[in-house]
N, C-alpha and C. Protein backbone atom coordinates (compact mmCIF):
# COMPACT_ATOMS: atom_id res chain seq x y z
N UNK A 1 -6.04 17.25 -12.19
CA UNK A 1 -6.43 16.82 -10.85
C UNK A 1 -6.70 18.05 -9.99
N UNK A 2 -8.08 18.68 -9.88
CA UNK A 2 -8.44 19.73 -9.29
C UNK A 2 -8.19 19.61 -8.02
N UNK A 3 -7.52 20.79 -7.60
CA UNK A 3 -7.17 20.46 -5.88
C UNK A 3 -5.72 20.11 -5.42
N UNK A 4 -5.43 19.00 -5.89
CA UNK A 4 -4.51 18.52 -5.86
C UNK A 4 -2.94 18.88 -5.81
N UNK A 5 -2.36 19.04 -4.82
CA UNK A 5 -1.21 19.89 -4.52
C UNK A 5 0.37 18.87 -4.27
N UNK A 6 -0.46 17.45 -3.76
CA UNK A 6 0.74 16.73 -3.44
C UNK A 6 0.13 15.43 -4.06
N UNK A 7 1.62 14.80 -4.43
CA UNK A 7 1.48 13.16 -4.73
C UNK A 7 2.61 12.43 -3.56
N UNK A 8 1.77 11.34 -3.32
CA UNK A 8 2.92 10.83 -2.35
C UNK A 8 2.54 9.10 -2.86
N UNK A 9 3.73 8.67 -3.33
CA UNK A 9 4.13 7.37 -3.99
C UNK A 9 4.32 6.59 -2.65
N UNK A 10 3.66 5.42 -2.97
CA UNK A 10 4.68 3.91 -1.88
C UNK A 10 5.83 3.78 -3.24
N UNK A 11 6.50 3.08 -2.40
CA UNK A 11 7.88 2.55 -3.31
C UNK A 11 7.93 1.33 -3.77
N UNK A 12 7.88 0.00 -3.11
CA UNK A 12 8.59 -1.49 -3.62
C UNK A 12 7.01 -1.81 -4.11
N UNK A 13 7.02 -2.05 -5.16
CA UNK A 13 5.95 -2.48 -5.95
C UNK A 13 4.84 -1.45 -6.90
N UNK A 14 5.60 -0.31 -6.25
CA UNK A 14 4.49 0.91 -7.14
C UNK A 14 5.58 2.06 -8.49
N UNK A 15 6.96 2.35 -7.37
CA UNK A 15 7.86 2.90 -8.73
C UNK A 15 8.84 1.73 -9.05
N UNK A 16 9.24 0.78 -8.12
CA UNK A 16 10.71 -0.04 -8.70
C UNK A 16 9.92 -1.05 -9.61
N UNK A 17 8.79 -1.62 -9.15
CA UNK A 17 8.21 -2.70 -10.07
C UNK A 17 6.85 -2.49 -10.37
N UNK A 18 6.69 -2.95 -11.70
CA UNK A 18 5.09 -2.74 -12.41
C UNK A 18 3.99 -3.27 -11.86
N UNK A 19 3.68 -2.69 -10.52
CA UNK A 19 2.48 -3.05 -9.50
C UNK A 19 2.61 -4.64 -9.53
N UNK A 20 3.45 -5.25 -9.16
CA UNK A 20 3.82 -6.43 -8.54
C UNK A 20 4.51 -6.68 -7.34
N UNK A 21 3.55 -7.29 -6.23
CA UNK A 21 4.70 -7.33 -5.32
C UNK A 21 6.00 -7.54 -4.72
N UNK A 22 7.05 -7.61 -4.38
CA UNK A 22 8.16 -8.25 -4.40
C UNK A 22 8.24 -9.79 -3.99
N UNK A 23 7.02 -10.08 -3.29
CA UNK A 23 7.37 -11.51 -3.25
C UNK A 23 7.12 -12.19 -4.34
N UNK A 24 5.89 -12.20 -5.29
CA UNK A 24 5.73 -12.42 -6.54
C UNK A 24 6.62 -12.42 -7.24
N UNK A 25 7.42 -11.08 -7.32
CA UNK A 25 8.78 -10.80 -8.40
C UNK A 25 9.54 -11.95 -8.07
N UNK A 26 10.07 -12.24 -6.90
CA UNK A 26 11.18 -12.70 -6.54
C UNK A 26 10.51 -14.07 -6.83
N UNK A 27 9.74 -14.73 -6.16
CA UNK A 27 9.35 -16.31 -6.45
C UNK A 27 9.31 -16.33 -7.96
N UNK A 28 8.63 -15.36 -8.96
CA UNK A 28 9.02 -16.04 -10.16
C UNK A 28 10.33 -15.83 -10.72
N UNK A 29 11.26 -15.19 -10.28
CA UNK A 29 12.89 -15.25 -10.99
C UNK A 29 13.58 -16.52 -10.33
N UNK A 30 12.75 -16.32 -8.88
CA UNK A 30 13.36 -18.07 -8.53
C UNK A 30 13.32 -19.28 -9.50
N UNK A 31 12.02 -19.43 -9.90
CA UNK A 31 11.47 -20.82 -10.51
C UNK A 31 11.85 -20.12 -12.42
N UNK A 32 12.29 -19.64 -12.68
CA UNK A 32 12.97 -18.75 -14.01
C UNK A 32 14.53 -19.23 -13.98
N UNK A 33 15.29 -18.66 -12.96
CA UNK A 33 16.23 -18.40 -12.86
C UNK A 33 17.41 -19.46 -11.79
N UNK A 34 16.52 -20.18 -10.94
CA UNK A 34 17.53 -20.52 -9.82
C UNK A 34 16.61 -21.80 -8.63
N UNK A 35 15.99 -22.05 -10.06
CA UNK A 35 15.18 -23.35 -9.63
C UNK A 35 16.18 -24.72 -9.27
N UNK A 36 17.17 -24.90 -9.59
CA UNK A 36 18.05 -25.48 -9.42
C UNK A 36 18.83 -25.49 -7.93
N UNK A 37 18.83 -23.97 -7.60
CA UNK A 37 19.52 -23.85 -6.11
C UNK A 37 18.81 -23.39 -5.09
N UNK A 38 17.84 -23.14 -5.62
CA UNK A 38 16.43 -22.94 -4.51
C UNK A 38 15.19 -23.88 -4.85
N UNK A 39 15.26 -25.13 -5.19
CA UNK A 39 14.45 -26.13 -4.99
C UNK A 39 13.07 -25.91 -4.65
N UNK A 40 12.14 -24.88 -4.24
CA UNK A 40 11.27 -25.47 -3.38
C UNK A 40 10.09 -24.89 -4.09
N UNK A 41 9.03 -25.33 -2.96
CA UNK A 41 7.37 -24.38 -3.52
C UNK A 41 7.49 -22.95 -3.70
N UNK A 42 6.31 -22.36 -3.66
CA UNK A 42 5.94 -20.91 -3.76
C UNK A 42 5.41 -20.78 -2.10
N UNK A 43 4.74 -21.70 -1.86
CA UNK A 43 4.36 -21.59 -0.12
C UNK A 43 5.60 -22.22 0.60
N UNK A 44 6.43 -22.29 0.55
CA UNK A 44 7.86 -22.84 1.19
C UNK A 44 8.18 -20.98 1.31
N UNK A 45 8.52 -21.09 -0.33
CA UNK A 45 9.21 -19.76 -0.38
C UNK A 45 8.95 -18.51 0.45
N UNK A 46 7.49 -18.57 0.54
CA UNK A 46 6.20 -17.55 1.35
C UNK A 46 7.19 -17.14 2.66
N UNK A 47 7.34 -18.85 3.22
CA UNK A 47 7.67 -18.77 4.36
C UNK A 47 9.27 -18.01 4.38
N UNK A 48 10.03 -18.42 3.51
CA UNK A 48 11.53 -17.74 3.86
C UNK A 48 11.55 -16.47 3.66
N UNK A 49 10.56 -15.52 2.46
CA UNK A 49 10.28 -14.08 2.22
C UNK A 49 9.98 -13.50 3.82
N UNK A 50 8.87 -14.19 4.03
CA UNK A 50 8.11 -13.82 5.72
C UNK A 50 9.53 -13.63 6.59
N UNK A 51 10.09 -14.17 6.37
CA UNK A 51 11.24 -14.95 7.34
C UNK A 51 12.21 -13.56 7.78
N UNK A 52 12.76 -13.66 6.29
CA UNK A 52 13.68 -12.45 5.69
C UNK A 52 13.36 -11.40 5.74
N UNK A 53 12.00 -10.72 5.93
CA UNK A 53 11.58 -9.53 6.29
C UNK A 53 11.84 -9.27 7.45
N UNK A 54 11.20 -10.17 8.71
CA UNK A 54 11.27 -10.36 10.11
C UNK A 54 12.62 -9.49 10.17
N UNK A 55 13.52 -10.53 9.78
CA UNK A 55 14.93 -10.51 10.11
C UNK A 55 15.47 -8.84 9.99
N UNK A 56 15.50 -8.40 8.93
CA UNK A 56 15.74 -6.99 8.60
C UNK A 56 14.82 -6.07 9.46
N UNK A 57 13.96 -6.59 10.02
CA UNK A 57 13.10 -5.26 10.91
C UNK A 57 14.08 -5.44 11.94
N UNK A 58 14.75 -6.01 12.67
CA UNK A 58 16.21 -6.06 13.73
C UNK A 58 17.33 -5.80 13.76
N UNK A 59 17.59 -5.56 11.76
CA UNK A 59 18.98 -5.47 11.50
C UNK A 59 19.24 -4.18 11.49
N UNK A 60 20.22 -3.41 12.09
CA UNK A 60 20.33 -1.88 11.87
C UNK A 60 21.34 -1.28 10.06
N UNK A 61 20.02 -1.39 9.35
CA UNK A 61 20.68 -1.21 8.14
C UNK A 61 21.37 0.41 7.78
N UNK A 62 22.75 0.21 7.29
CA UNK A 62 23.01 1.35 7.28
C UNK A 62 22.78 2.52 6.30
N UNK A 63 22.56 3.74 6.65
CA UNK A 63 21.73 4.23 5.66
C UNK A 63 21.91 4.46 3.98
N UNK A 64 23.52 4.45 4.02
CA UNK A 64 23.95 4.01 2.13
C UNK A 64 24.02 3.09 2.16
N UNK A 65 23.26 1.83 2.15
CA UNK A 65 23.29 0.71 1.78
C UNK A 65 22.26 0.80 0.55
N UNK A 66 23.01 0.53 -0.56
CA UNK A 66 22.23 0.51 -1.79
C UNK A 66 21.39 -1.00 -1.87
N UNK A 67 20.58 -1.39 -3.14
CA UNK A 67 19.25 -2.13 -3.45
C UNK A 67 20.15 -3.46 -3.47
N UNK A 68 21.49 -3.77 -4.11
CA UNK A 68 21.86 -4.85 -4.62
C UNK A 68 22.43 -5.46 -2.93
N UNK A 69 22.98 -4.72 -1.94
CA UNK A 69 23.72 -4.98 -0.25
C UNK A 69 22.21 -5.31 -0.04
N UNK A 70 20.97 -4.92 0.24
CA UNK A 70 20.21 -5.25 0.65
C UNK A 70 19.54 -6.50 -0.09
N UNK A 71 19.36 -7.04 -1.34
CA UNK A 71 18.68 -8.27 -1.54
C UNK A 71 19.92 -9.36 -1.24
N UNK A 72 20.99 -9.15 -1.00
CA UNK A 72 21.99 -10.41 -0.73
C UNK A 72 21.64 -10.49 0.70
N UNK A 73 21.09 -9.35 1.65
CA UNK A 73 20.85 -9.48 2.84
C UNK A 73 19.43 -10.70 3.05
N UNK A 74 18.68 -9.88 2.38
CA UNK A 74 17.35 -10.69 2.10
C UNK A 74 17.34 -12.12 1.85
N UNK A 75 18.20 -12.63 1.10
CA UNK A 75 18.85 -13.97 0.55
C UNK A 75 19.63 -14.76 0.87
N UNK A 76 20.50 -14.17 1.97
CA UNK A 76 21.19 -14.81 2.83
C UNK A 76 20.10 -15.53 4.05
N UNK A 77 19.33 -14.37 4.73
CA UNK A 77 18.15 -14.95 5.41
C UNK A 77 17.45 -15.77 5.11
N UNK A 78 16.55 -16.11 3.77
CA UNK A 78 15.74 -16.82 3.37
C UNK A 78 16.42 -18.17 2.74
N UNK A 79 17.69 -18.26 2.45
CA UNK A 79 18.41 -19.42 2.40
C UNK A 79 18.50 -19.82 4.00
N UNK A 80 19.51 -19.64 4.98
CA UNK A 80 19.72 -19.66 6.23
C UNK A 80 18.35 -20.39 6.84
N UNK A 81 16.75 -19.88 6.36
CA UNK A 81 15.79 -20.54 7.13
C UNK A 81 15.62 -21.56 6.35
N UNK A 82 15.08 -21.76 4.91
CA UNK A 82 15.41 -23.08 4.07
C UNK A 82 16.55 -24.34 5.00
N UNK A 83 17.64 -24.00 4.69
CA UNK A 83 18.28 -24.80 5.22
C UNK A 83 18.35 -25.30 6.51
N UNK A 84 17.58 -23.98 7.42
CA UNK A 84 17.17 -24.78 8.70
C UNK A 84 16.29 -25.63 9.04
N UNK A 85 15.16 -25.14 8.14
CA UNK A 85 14.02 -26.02 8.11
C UNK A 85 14.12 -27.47 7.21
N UNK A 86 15.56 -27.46 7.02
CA UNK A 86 15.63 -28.81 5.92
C UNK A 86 14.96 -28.78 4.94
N UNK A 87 14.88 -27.88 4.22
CA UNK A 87 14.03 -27.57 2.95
C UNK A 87 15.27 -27.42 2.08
N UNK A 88 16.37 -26.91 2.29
CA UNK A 88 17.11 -27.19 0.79
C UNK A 88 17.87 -27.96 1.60
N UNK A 89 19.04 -28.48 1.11
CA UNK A 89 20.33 -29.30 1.08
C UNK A 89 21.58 -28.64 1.75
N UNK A 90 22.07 -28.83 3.07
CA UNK A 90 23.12 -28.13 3.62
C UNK A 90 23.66 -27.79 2.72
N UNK A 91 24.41 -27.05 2.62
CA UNK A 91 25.66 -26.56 1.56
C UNK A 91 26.90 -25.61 2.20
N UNK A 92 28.04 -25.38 1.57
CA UNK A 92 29.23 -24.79 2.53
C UNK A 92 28.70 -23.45 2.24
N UNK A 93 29.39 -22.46 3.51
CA UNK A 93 29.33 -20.95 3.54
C UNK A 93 29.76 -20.33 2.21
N UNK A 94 30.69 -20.75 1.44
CA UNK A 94 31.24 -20.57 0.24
C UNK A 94 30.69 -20.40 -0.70
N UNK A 95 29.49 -21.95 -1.17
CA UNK A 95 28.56 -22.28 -2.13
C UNK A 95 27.51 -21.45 -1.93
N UNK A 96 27.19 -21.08 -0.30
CA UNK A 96 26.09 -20.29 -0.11
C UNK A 96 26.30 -18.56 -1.15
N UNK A 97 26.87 -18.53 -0.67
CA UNK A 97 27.65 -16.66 -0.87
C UNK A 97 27.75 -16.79 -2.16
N UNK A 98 28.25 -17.87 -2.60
CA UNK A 98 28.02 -17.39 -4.53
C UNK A 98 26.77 -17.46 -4.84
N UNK A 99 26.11 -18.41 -4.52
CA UNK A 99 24.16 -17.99 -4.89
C UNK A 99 23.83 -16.66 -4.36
N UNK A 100 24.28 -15.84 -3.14
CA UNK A 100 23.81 -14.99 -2.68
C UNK A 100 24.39 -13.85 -3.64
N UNK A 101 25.50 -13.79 -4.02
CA UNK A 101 26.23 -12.35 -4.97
C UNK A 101 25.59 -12.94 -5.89
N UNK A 102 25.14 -13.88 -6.92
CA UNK A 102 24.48 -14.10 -8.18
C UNK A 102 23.04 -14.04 -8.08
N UNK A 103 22.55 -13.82 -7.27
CA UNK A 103 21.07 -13.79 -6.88
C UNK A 103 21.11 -12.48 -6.78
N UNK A 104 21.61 -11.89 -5.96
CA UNK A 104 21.28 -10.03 -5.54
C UNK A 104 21.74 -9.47 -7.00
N UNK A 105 22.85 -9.68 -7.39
CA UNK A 105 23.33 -9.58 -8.63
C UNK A 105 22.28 -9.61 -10.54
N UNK A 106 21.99 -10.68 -10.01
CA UNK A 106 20.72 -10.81 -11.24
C UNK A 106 19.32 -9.74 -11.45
N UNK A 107 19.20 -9.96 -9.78
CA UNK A 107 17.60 -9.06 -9.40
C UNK A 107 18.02 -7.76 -9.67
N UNK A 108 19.44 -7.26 -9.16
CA UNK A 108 19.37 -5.76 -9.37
C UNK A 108 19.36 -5.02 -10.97
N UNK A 109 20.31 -6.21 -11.57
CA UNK A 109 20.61 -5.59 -12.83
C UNK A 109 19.36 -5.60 -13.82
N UNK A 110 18.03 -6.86 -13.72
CA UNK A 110 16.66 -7.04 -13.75
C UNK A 110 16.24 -5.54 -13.81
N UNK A 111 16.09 -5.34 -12.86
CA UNK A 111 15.30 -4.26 -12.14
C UNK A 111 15.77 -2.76 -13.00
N UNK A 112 17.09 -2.57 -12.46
CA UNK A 112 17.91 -1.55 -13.14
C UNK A 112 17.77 -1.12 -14.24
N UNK A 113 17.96 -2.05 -15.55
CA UNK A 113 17.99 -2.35 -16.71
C UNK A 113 16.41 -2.37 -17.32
N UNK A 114 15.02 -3.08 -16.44
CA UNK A 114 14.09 -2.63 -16.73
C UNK A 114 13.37 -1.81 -17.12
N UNK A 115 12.26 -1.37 -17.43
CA UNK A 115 11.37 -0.75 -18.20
C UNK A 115 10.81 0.22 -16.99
N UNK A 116 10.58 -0.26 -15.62
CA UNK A 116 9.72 0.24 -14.57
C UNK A 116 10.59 1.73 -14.41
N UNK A 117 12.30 0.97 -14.26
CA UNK A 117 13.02 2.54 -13.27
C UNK A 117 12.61 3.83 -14.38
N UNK A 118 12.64 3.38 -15.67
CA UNK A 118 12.87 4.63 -16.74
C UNK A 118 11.71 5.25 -16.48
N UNK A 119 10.51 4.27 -17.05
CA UNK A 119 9.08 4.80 -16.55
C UNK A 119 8.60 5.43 -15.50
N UNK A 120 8.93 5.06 -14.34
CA UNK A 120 9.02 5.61 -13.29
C UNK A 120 9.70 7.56 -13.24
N UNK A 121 11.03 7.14 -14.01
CA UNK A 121 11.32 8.82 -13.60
C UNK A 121 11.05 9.83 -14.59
N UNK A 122 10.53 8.79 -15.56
CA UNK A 122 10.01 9.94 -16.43
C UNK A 122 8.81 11.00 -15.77
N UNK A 123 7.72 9.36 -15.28
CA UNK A 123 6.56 10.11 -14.80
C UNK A 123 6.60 11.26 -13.33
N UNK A 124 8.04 10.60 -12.49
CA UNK A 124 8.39 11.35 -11.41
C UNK A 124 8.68 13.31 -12.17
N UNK A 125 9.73 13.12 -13.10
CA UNK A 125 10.32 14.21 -14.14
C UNK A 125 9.28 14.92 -14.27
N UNK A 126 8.08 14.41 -14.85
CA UNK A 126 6.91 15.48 -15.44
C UNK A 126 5.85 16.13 -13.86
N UNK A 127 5.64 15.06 -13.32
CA UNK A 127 4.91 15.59 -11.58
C UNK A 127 5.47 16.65 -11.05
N UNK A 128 6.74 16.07 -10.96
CA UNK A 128 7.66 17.59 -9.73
C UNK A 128 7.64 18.64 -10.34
N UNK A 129 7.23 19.21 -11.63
CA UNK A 129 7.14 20.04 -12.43
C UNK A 129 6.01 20.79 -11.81
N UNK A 130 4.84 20.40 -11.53
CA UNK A 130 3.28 20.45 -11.10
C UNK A 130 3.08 20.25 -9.56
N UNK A 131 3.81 19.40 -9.22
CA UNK A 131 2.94 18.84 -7.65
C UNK A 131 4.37 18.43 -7.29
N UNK A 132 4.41 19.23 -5.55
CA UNK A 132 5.13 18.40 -4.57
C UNK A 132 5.44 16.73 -4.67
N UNK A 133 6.31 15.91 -4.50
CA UNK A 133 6.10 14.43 -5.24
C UNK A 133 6.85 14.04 -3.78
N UNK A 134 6.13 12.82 -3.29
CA UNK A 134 6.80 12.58 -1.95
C UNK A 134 6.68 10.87 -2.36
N UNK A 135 8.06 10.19 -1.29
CA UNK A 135 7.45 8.69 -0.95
C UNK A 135 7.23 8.35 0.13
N UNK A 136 6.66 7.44 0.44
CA UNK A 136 5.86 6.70 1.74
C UNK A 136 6.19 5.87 2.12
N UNK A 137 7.24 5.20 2.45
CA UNK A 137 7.15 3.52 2.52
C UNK A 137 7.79 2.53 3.54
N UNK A 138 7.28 1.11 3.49
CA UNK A 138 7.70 0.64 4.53
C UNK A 138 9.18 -0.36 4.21
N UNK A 139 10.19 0.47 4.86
CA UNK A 139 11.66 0.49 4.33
C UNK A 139 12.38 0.06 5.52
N UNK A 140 14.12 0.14 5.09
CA UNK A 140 15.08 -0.26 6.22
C UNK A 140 15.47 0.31 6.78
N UNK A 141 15.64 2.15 6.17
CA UNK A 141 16.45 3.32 6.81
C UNK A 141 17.12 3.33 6.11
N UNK A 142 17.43 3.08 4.36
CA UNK A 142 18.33 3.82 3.52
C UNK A 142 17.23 3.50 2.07
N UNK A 143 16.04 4.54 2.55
CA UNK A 143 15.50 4.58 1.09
C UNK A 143 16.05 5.71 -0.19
N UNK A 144 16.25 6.58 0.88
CA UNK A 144 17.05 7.76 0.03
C UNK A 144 18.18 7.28 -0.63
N UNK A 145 19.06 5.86 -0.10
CA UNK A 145 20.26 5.81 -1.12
C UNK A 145 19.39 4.64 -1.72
N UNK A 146 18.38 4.02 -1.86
CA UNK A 146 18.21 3.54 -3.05
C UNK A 146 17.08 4.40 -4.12
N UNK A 147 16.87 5.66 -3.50
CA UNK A 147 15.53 6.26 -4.64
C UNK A 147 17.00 6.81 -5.51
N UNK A 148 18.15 7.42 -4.53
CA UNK A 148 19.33 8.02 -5.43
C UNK A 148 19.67 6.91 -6.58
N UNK A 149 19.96 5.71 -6.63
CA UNK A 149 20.43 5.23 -7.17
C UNK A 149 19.58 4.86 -8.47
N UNK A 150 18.29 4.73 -8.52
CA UNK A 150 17.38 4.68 -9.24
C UNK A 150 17.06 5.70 -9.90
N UNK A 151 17.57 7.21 -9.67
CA UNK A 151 17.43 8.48 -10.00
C UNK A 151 16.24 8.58 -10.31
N UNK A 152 15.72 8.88 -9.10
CA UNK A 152 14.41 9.15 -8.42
C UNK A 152 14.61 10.63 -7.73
N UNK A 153 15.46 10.59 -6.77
CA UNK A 153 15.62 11.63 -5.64
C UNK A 153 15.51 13.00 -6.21
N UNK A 154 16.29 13.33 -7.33
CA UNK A 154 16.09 14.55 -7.76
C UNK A 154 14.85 15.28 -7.68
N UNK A 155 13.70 14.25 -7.96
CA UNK A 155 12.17 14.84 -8.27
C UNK A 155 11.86 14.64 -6.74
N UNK A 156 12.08 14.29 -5.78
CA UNK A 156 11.08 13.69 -4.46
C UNK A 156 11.32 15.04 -3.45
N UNK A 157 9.90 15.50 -3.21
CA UNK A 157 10.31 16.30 -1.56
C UNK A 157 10.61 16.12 -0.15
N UNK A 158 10.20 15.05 -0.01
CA UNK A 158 10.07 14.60 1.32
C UNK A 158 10.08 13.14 0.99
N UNK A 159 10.99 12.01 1.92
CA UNK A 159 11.25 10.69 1.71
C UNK A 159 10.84 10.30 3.29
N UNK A 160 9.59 9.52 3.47
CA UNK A 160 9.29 8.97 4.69
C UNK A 160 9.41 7.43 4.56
N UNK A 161 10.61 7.17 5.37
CA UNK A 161 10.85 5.75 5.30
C UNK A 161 10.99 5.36 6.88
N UNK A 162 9.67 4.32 7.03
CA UNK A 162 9.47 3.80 7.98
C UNK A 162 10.37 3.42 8.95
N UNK A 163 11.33 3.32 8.93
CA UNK A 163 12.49 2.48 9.93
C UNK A 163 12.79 3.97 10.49
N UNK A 164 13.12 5.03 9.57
CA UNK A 164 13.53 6.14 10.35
C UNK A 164 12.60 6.92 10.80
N UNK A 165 11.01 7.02 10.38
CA UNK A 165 10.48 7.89 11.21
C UNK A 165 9.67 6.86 12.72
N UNK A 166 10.00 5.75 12.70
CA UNK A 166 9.29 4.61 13.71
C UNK A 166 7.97 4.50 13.32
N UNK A 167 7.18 4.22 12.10
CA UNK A 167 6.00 3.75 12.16
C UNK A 167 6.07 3.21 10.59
N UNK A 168 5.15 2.02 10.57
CA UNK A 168 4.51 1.57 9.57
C UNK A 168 3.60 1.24 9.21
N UNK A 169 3.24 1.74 7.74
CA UNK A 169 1.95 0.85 7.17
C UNK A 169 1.74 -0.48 7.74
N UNK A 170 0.65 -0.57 8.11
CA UNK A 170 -0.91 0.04 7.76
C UNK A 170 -1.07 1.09 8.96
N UNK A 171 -0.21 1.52 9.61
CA UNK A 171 -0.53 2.79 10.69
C UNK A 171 -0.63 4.42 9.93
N UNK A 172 -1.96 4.64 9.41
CA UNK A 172 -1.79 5.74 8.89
C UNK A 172 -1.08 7.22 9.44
N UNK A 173 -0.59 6.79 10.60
CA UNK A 173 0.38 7.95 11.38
C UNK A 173 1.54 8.16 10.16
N UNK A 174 1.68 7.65 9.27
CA UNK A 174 2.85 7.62 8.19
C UNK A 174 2.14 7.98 7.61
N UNK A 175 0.98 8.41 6.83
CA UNK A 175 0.60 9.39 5.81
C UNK A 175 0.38 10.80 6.33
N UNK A 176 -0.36 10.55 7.18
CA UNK A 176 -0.33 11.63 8.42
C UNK A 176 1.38 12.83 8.93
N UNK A 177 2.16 12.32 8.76
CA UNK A 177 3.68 12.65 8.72
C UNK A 177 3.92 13.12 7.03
N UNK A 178 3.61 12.44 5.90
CA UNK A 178 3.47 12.77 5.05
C UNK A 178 2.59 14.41 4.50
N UNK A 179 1.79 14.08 5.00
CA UNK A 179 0.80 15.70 5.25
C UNK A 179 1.17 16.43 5.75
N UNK A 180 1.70 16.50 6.83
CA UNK A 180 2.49 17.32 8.08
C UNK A 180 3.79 18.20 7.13
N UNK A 181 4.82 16.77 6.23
CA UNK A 181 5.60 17.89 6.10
C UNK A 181 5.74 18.16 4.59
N UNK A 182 4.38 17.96 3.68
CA UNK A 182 4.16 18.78 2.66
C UNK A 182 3.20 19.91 2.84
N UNK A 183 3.00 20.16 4.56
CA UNK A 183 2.03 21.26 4.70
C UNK A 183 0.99 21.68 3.78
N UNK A 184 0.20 20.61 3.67
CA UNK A 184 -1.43 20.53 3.40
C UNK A 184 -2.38 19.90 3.66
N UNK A 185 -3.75 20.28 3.24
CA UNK A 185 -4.50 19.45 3.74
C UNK A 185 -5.00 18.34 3.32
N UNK A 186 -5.13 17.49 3.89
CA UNK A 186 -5.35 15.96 3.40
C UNK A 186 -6.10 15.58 2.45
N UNK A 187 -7.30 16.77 1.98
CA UNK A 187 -7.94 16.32 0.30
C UNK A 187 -6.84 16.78 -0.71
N UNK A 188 -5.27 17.63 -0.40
CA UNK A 188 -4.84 18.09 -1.04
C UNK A 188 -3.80 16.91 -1.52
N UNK A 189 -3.96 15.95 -0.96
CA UNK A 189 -2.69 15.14 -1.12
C UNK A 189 -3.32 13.80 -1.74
N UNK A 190 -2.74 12.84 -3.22
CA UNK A 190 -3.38 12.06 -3.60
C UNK A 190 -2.09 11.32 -3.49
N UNK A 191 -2.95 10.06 -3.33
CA UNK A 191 -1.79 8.75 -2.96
C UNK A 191 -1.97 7.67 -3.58
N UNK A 192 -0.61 7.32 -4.46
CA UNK A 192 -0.41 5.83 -4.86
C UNK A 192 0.20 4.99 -4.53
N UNK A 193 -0.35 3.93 -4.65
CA UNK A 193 0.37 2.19 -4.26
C UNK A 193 0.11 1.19 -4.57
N UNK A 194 0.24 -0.04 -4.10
CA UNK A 194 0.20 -1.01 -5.37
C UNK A 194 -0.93 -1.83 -3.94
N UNK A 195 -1.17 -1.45 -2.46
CA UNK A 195 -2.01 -2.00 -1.69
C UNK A 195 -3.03 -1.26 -1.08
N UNK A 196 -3.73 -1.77 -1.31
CA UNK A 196 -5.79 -0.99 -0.72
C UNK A 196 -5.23 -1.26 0.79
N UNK A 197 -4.56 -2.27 1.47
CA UNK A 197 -4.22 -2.48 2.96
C UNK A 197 -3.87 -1.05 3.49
N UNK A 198 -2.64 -1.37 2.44
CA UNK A 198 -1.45 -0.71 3.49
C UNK A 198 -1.06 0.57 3.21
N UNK A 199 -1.60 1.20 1.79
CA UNK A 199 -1.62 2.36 1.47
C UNK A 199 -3.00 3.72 0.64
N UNK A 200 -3.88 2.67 0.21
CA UNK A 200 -5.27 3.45 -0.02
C UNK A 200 -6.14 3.84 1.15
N UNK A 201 -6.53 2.35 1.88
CA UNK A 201 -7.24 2.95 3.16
C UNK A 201 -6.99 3.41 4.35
N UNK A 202 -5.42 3.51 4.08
CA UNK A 202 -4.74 4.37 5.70
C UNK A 202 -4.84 5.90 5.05
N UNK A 203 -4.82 6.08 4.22
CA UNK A 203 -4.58 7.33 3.73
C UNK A 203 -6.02 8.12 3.02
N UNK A 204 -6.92 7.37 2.52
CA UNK A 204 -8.09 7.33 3.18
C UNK A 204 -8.74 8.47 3.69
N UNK A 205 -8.74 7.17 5.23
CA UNK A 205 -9.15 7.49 6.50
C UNK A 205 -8.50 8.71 6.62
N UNK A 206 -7.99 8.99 6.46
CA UNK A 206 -7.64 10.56 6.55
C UNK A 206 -7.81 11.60 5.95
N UNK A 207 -8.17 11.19 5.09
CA UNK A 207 -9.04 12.26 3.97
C UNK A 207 -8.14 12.86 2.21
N UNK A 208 -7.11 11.81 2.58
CA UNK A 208 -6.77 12.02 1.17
C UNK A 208 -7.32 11.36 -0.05
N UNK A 209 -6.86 11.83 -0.97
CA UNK A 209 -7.65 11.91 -2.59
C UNK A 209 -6.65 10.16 -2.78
């Protein structure tokens, strides 16, 4: 890659999962896995994912909060609106919380145990060798304790996670920050992700590769 001085990765769907989005991931382990206690459509579901995101852009997540504290967070929300919207079946706080630890529980060890994290740091392992290796992404404010936990961090220079620097994709001011503090110039920096939205044409427009 002539030129080329920096790589700067998005994260949820480009190193944790094999260019699939997380709502995808998650609706099919639903209807796999837990079709039984989450009853509903894929456009139901749409709505409680939508829901559950909302929710966490308000929540002040703390910054070691690892991957498995955060999808019980996620899951607690998107049950909570289900059940408001009368889409699943009241159920006690009790019954709830065991779907929620067996749900966050399943996805992480999924994930963990997968093919993506290994792949992922292999290809991270061989880059940082060659090229500055940065991530980009639109996060809670503890991406660093989940790239650590994924053993990622070792290889990464710079971790721009949206909640802590105040901006997000699709605002290319976040690749732009990315450039800034791998000090180069923007044909020098090539960028992957798993969205033309929210991470090819912000970054782009700015003149990266």
């Amino acid at each position: 890659m002539k030129g080329i001085k920096v790589i700067s990765f998005d994260y949820g769907g480009t190193l944790d999962l094999p260019g699939t989005h997380w709502f995808e991931f998650l609706w099919e382990f639903i209807r796999i896995h837990f079709s039984q206690e989450i009853p509903v459509t894929k456009e139901v579901f749409w709505e409680a994912y939508v829901y559950g995101e909302q929710q966490l852009d308000y929540e002040v997540i703390p910054s070691d909060m690892g991957l498995s504290a955060i999808l019980m967070c996620k899951c607690r929300y998107e049950i909570d609106y289900l059940m408001g919207k009368k889409l699943l079946p009241n159920i006690s706080e009790e019954k709830k919380e065991q779907t929620v630890m067996r749900f966050a529980s399943c996805v992480t060890r999924t994930i963990q145990e997968g093919n993506s994290y290994k792949e992922s740091a292999e290809v991270l392992s061989q880059l940082s060798g060659r090229y500055q290796v940065n991530v980009v992404s639109n996060y809670y404010g503890n991406l660093k304790t989940v790239l650590a936990e994924a053993g990622f961090l070792p290889y990464i220079t710079h971790v721009i996670d949206s909640t802590v620097v105040g901006v997000r994709k699709p605002n290319p001011a976040i690749w732009r920050m990315a450039i800034e503090a791998s000090d180069c110039r923007p044909e020098e920096m090539l960028v992957v992700g798993d969205s033309i939205k929210n991470d090819i044409f912000p970054a782009q427009s700015l003149g990266c590769a």
